[in-house]
Structures are given as structure tokens and as C-alpha cells.
Protein backbone atom coordinates (compact mmCIF):
# COMPACT_ATOMS: atom_id res chain seq x y z
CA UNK A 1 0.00 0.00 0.00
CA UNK A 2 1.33 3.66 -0.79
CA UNK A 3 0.68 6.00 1.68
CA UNK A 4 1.37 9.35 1.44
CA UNK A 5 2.92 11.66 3.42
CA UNK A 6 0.08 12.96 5.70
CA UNK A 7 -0.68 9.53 6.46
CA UNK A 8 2.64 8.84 7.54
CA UNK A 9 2.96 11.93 9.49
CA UNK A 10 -0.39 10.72 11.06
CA UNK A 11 1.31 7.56 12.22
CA UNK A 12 4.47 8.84 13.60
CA UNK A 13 3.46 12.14 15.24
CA UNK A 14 -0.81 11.58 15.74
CA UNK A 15 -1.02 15.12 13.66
CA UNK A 16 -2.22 14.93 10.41
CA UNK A 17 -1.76 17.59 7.44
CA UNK A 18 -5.10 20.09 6.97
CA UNK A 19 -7.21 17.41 9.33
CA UNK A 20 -7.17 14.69 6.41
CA UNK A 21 -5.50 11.33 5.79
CA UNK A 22 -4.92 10.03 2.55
CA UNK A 23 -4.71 6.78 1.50
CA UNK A 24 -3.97 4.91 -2.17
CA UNK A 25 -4.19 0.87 -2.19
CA UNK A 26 -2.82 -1.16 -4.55
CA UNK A 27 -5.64 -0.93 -6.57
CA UNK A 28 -5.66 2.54 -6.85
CA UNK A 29 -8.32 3.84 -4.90
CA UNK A 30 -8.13 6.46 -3.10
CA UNK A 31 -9.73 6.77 0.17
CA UNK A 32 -10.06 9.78 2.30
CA UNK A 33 -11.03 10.11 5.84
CA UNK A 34 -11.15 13.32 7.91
CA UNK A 35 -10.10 14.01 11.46
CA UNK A 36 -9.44 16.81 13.34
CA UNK A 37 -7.53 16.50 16.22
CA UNK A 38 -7.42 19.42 18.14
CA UNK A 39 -11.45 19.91 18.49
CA UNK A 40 -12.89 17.21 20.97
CA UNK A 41 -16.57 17.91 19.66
CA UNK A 42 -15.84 16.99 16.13
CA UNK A 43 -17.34 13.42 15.42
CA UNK A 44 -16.32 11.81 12.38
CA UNK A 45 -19.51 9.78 10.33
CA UNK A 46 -19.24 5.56 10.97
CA UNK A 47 -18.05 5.39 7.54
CA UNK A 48 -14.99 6.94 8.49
CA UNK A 49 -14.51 5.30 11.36
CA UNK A 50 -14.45 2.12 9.55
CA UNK A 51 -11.70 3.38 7.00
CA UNK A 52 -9.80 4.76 10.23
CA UNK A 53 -10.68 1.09 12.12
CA UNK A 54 -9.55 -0.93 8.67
CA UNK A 55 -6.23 0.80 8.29
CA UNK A 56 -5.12 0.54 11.69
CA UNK A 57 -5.83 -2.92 12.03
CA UNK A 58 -4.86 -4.33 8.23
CA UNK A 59 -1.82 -6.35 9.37
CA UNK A 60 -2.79 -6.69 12.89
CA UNK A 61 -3.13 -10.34 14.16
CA UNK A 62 -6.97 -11.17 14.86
CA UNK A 63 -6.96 -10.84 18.34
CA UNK A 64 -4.79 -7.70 18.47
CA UNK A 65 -7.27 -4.62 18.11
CA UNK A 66 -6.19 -1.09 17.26
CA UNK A 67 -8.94 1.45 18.36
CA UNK A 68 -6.54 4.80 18.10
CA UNK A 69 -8.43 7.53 16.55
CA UNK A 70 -12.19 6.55 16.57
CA UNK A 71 -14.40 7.98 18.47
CA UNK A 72 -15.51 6.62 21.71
CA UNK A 73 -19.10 4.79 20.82
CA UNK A 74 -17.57 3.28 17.44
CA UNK A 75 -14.59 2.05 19.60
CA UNK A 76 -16.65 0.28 22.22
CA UNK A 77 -19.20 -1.22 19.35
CA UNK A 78 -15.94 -2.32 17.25
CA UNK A 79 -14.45 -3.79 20.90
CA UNK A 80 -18.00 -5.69 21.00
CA UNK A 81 -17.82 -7.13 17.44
CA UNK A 82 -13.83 -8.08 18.12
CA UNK A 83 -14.62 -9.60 21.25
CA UNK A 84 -17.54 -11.59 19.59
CA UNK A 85 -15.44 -12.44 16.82
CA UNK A 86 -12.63 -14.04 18.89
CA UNK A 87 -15.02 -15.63 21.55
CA UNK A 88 -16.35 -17.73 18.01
CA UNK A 89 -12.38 -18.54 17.17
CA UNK A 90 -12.04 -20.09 21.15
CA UNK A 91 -9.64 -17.36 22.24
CA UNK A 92 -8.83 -17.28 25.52
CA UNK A 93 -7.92 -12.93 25.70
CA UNK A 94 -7.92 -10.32 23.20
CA UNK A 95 -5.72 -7.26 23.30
CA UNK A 96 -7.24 -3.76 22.80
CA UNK A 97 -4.77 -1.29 21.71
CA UNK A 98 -6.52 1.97 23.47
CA UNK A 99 -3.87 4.33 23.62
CA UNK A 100 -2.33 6.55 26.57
CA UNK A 101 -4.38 9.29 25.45
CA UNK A 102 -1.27 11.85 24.07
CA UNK A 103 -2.79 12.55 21.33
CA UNK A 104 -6.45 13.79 23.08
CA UNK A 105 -6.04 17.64 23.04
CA UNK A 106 -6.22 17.34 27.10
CA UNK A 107 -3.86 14.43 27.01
CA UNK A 108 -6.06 12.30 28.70
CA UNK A 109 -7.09 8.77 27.65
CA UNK A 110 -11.03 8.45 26.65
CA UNK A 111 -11.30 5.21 24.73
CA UNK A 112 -9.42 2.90 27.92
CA UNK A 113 -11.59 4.16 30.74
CA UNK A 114 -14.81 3.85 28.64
CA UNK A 115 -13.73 -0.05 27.36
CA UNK A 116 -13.07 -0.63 30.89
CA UNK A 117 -16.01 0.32 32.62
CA UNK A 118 -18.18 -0.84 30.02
CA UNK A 119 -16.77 -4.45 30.30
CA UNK A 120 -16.62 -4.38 34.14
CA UNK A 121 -20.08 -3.24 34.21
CA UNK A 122 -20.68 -6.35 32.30
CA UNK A 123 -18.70 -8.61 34.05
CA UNK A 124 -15.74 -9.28 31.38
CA UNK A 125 -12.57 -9.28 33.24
CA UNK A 126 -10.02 -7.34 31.46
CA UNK A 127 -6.48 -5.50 33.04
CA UNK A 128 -4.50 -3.02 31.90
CA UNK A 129 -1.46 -4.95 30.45
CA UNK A 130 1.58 -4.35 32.93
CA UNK A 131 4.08 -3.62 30.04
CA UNK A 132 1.97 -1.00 28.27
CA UNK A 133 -0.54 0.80 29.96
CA UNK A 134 -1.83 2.14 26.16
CA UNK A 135 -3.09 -1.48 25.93
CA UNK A 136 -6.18 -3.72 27.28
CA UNK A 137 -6.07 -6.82 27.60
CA UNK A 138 -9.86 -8.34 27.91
CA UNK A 139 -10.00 -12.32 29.20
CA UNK A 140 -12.43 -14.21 27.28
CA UNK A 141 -12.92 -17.46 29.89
């Protein structure tokens, strides 16, 4: 996959040229999500959310989730499908790559303490993994 330079300035800093990633597959298609990251009520539509949720987690293993850069609701119903998903493959834990929250414009997380209560409200043990705290690991037994 090409990716051009905003996108890879989105992946190595979280800041992203003019609010926009750009993306060109092999196949030529160009796809183009917004996101603005310095304005906490700007909510991108579910359709990019899935382009954000698809890129992140292209080469990712399947029970290895990347939810940087979605909103909070289309993180939690993307943790629901993944957690679904791997409960049908018989895995025992899936990890939930929430982020530390650096790149929220108060640098505080919002996806990790929403995952968490939301699956401790539900009775789904899950820990915050002891070598990364950007990282939740959810215990599927």
C-alpha cells in the first residue's frame, strides 16, 4: 500500500496535514477520511470510522485490536464485534490497543476508561497490560 505523506505523518506524530488522511491501495483507490484532532466535539460519520478502524488494524493479528483515533461509541461497538469475533475462534484474551491518550487535546485517555467500565459493568474481566498501559487486555474465559 502507498501511503502518502500525511498519512505517515499521522502515524508517527498523531497530527495529520489540513485534518485529512490520505490513503492509495494497490488498486488505486483512493480513500479519504477526515479528522481533526485538536477539536474534541468533532465526530467523524461511521463510515470513516471504519476506513480509520480498517487501516489501523490491516496487518494486525486477529486478536490484536487497534482502536486509536475513533471515536468513543464506534470504539466500544468495534471492541463488542472483536470480542464476539474471537469468543467464536475459542480465544482465551484479546488485546485492545486503546492508547495513553497523548494525542487527546487534554492528554487524557477516553477510549481505555470507557472499554473498561463498560466491560466491568458487564462482568468481562479485562487489566490493563503491565508492560503498556496504552493497551487492554480483555479475558475471554
Amino acid at each position: 500500500m502507498f501511503i502518502p505523506r500525511a498519512h505517515r505523518l499521522w502515524a508517527s506524530t498523531g497530527k495529520v496535514l489540513g485534518g485529512v488522511i490520505h490513503m492509495v491501495s494497490k488498486a488505486g483507490t483512493c480513500v479519504t477520511s477526515a479528522r481533526n484532532l485538536c477539536s474534541q466535539s468533532w465526530s467523524p460519520s461511521k463510515e470513516s470510522s471504519e476506513i480509520i478502524f480498517k487501516a489501523n488494524n490491516a496487518k494486525r493479528k486477529p486478536d490484536q485490536i487497534d482502536l486509536h483515533g475513533l471515536p468513543v461509541s464506534d470504539a466500544l461497538e468495534f471492541s463488542l464485534s472483536a470480542i464476539k469475533d474471537a469468543r467464536k475462534r475459542g480465544s482465551k484474551q484479546i488485546r485492545f490497543i486503546v492508547g495513553k491518550g497523548l494525542h487527546s487535546p487534554d492528554g487524557l485517555p477516553k477510549i481505555k476508561p470507557a472499554l473498561q467500565g463498560y466491560l466491568s459493568s458487564r462482568g468481562i474481566r479485562n487489566e490493563i497490560d503491565p508492560q503498556n498501559d496504552g493497551v487492554l487486555v480483555v479475558y475471554l474465559d
